[in-house]
N, C-alpha and C. Protein backbone atom coordinates (compact mmCIF):
# COMPACT_ATOMS: atom_id res chain seq x y z
N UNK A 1 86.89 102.01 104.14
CA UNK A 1 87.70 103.08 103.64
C UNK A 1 87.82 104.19 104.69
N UNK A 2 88.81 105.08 104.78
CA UNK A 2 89.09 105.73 105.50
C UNK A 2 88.44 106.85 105.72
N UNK A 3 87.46 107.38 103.96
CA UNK A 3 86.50 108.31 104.35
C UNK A 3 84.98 108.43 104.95
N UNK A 4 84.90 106.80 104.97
CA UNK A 4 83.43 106.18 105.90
C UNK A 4 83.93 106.54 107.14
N UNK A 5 85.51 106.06 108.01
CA UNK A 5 85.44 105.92 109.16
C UNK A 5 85.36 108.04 109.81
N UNK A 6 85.99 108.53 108.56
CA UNK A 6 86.04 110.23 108.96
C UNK A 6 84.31 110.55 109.15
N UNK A 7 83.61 110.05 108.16
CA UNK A 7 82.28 110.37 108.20
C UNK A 7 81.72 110.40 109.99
N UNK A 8 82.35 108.94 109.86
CA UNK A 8 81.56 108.20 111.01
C UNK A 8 81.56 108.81 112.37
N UNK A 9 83.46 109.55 112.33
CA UNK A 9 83.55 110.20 113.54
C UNK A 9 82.83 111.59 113.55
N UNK A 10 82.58 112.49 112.70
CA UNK A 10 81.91 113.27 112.80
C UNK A 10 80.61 113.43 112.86
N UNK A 11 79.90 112.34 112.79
CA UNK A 11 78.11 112.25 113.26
C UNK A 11 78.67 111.81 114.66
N UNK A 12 79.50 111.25 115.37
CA UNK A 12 79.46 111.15 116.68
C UNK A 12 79.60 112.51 117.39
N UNK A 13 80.55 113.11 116.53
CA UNK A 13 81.28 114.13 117.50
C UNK A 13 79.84 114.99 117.30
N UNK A 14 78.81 114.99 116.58
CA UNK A 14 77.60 115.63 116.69
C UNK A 14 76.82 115.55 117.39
N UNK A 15 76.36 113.83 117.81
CA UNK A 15 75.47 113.16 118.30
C UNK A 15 76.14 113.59 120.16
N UNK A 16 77.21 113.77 120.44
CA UNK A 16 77.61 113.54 121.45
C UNK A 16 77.57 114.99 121.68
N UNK A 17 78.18 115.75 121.02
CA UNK A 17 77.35 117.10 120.99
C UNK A 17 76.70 118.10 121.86
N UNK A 18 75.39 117.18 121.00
CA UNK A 18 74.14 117.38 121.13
C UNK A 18 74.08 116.86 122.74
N UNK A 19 74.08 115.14 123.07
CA UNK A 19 73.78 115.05 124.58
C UNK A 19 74.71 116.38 125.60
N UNK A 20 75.56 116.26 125.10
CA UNK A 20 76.10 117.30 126.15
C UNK A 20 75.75 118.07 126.24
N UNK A 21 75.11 119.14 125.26
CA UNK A 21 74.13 120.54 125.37
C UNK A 21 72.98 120.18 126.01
N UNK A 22 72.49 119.22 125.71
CA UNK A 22 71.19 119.16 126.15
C UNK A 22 71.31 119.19 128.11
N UNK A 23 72.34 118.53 128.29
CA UNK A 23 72.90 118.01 129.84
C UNK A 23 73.64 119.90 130.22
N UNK A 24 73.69 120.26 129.57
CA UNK A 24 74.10 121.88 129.92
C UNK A 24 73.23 122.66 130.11
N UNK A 25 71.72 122.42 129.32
CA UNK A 25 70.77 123.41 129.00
C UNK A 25 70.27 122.80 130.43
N UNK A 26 70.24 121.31 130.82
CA UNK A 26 69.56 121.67 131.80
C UNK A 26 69.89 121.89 132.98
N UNK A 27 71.35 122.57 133.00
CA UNK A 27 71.26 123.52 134.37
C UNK A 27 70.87 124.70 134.32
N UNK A 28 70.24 125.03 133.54
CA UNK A 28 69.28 126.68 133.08
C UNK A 28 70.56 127.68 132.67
N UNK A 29 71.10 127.02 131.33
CA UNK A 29 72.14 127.52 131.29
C UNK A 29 71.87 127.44 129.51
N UNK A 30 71.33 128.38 128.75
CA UNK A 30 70.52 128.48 127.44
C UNK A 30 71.57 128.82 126.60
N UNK A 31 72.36 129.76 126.98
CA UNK A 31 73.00 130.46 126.35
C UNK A 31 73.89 129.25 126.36
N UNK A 32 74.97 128.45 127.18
CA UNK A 32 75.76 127.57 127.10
C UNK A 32 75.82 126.40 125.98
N UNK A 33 74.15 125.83 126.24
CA UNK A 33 73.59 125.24 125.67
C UNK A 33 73.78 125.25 124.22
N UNK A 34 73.19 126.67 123.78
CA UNK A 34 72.90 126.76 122.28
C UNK A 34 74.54 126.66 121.87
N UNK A 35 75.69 127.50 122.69
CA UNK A 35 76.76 127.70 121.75
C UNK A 35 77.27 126.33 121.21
N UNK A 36 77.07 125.06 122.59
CA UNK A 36 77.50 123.83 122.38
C UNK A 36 76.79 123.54 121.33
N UNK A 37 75.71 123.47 121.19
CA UNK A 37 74.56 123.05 120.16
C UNK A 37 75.57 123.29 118.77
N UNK A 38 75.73 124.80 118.77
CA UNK A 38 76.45 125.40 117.37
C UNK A 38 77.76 124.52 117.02
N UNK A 39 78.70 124.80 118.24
CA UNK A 39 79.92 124.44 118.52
C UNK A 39 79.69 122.73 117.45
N UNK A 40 78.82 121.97 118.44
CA UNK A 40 79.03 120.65 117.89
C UNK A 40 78.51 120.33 116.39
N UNK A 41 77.36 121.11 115.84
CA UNK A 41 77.11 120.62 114.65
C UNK A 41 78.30 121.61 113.62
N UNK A 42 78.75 122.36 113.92
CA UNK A 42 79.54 123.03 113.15
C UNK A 42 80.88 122.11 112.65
N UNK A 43 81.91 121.94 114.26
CA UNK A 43 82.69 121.44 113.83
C UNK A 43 82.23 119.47 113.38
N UNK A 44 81.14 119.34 113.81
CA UNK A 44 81.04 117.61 113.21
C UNK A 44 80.47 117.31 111.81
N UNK A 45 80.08 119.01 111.12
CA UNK A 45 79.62 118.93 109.49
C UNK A 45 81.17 119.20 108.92
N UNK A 46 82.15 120.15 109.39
CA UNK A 46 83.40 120.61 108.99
C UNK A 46 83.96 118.74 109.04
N UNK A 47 84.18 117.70 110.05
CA UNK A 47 84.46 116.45 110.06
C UNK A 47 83.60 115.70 108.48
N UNK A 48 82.38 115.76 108.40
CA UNK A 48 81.76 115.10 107.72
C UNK A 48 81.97 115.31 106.43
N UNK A 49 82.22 116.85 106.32
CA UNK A 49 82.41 117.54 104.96
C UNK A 49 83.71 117.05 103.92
N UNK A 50 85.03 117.06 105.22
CA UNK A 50 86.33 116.35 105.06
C UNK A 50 86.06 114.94 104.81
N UNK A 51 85.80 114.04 105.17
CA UNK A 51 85.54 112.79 104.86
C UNK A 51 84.65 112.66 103.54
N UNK A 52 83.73 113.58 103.05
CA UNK A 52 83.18 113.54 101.31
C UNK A 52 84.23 114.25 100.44
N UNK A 53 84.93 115.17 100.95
CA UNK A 53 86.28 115.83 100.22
C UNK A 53 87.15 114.35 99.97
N UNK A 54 87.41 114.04 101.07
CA UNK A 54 88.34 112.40 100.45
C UNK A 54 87.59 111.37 99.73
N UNK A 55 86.89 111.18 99.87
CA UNK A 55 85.71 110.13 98.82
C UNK A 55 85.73 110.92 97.58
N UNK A 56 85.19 112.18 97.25
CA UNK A 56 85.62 112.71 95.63
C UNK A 56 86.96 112.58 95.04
N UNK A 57 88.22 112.99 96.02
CA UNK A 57 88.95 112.67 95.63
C UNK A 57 89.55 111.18 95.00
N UNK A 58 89.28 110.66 95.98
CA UNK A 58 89.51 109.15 95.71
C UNK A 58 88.90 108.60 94.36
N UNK A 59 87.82 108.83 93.95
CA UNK A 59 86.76 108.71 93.02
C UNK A 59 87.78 109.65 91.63
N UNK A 60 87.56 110.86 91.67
CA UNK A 60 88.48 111.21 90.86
C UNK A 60 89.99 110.78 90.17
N UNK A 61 90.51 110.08 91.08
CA UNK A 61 91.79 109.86 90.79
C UNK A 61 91.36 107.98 90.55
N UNK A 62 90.48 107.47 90.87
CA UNK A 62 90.20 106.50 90.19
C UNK A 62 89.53 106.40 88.72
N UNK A 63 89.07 107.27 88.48
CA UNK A 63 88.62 107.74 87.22
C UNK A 63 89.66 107.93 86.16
N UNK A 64 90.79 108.86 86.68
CA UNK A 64 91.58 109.24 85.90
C UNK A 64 92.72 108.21 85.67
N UNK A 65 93.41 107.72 86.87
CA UNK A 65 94.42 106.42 87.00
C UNK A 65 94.04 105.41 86.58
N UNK A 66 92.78 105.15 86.68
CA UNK A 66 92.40 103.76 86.82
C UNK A 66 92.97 102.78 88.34
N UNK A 67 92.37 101.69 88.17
CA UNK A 67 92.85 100.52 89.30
C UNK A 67 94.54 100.72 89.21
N UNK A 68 95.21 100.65 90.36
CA UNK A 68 96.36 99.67 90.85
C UNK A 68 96.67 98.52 90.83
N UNK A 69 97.88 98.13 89.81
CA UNK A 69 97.96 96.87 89.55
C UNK A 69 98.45 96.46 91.01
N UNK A 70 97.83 95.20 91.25
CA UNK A 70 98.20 94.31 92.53
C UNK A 70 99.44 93.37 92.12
N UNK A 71 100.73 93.34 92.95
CA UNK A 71 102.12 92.38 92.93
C UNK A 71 101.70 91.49 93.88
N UNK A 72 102.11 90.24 93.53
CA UNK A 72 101.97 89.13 94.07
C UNK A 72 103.17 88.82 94.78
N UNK A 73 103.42 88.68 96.12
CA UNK A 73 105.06 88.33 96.53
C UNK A 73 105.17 86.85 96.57
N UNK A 74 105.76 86.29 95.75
CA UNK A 74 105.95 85.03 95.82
C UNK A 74 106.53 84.13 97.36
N UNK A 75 107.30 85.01 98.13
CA UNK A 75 107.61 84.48 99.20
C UNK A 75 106.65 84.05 100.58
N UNK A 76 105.73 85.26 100.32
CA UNK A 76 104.80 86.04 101.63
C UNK A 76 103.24 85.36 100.77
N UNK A 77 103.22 85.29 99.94
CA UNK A 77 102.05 84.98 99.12
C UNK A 77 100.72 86.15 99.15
N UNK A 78 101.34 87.27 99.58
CA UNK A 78 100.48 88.79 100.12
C UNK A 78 100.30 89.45 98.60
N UNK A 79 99.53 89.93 98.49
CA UNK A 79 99.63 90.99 97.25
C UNK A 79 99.94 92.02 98.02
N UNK A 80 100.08 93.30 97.23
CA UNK A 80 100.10 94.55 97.60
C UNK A 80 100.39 95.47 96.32
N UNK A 81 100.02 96.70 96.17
CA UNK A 81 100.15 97.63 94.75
C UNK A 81 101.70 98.17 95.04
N UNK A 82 102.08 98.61 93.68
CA UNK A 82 103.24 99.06 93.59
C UNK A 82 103.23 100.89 94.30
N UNK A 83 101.97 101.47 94.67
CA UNK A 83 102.56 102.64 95.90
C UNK A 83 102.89 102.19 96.84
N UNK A 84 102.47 100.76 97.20
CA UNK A 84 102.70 100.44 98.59
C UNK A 84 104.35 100.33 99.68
N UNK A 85 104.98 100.16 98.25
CA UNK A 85 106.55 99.68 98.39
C UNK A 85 107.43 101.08 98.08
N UNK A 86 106.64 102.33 97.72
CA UNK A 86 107.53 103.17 98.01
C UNK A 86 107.89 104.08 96.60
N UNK A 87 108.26 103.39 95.82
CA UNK A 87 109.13 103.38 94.73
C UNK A 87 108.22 102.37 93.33
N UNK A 88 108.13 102.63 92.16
CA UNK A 88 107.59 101.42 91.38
C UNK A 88 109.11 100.69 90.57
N UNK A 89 110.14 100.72 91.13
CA UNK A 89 111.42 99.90 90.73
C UNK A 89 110.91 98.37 90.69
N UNK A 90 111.47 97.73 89.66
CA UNK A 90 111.40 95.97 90.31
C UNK A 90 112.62 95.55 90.39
């Protein structure tokens, strides 16, 4: 799902972060260091935070909608739900 892969990028953009401060701090450069430090866990919890905002949502509106009926294309033999096509016309 799309809000695992948002999760996912924002523990990187943390993890990576972090090496980079650490690779800053050690040119005796503290002050640089810490802002990156801030900089990266800030904006990679603001990433992480967005990616549980779409998972509630999703959850919510499955609650309330229920499942999507799946169409079968007889030609293609593909399913797919009726948002997929745009319109729910048959």
């Amino acid at each position: 799902m799309l809000h695992n892969v948002i999760k996912f990028l924002g523990i990187c953009v943390t993890v990576v972060g972090l090496i980079v401060g650490v690779f800053a701090g050690a040119g005796n450069s503290i002050v640089s260091m810490l802002i990156i430090f801030a900089g990266a866990i800030t904006f990679g919890l603001l990433i992480i935070g967005f990616g549980e905002l779409l998972h509630s949502v999703h959850r919510i509106e499955m609650k309330i909608a229920g499942e999507r009926p799946q169409v079968l294309n007889p030609l293609s033999g593909n399913s797919s739900s009726y948002s997929d096509k745009g319109d729910n016309s048959q």
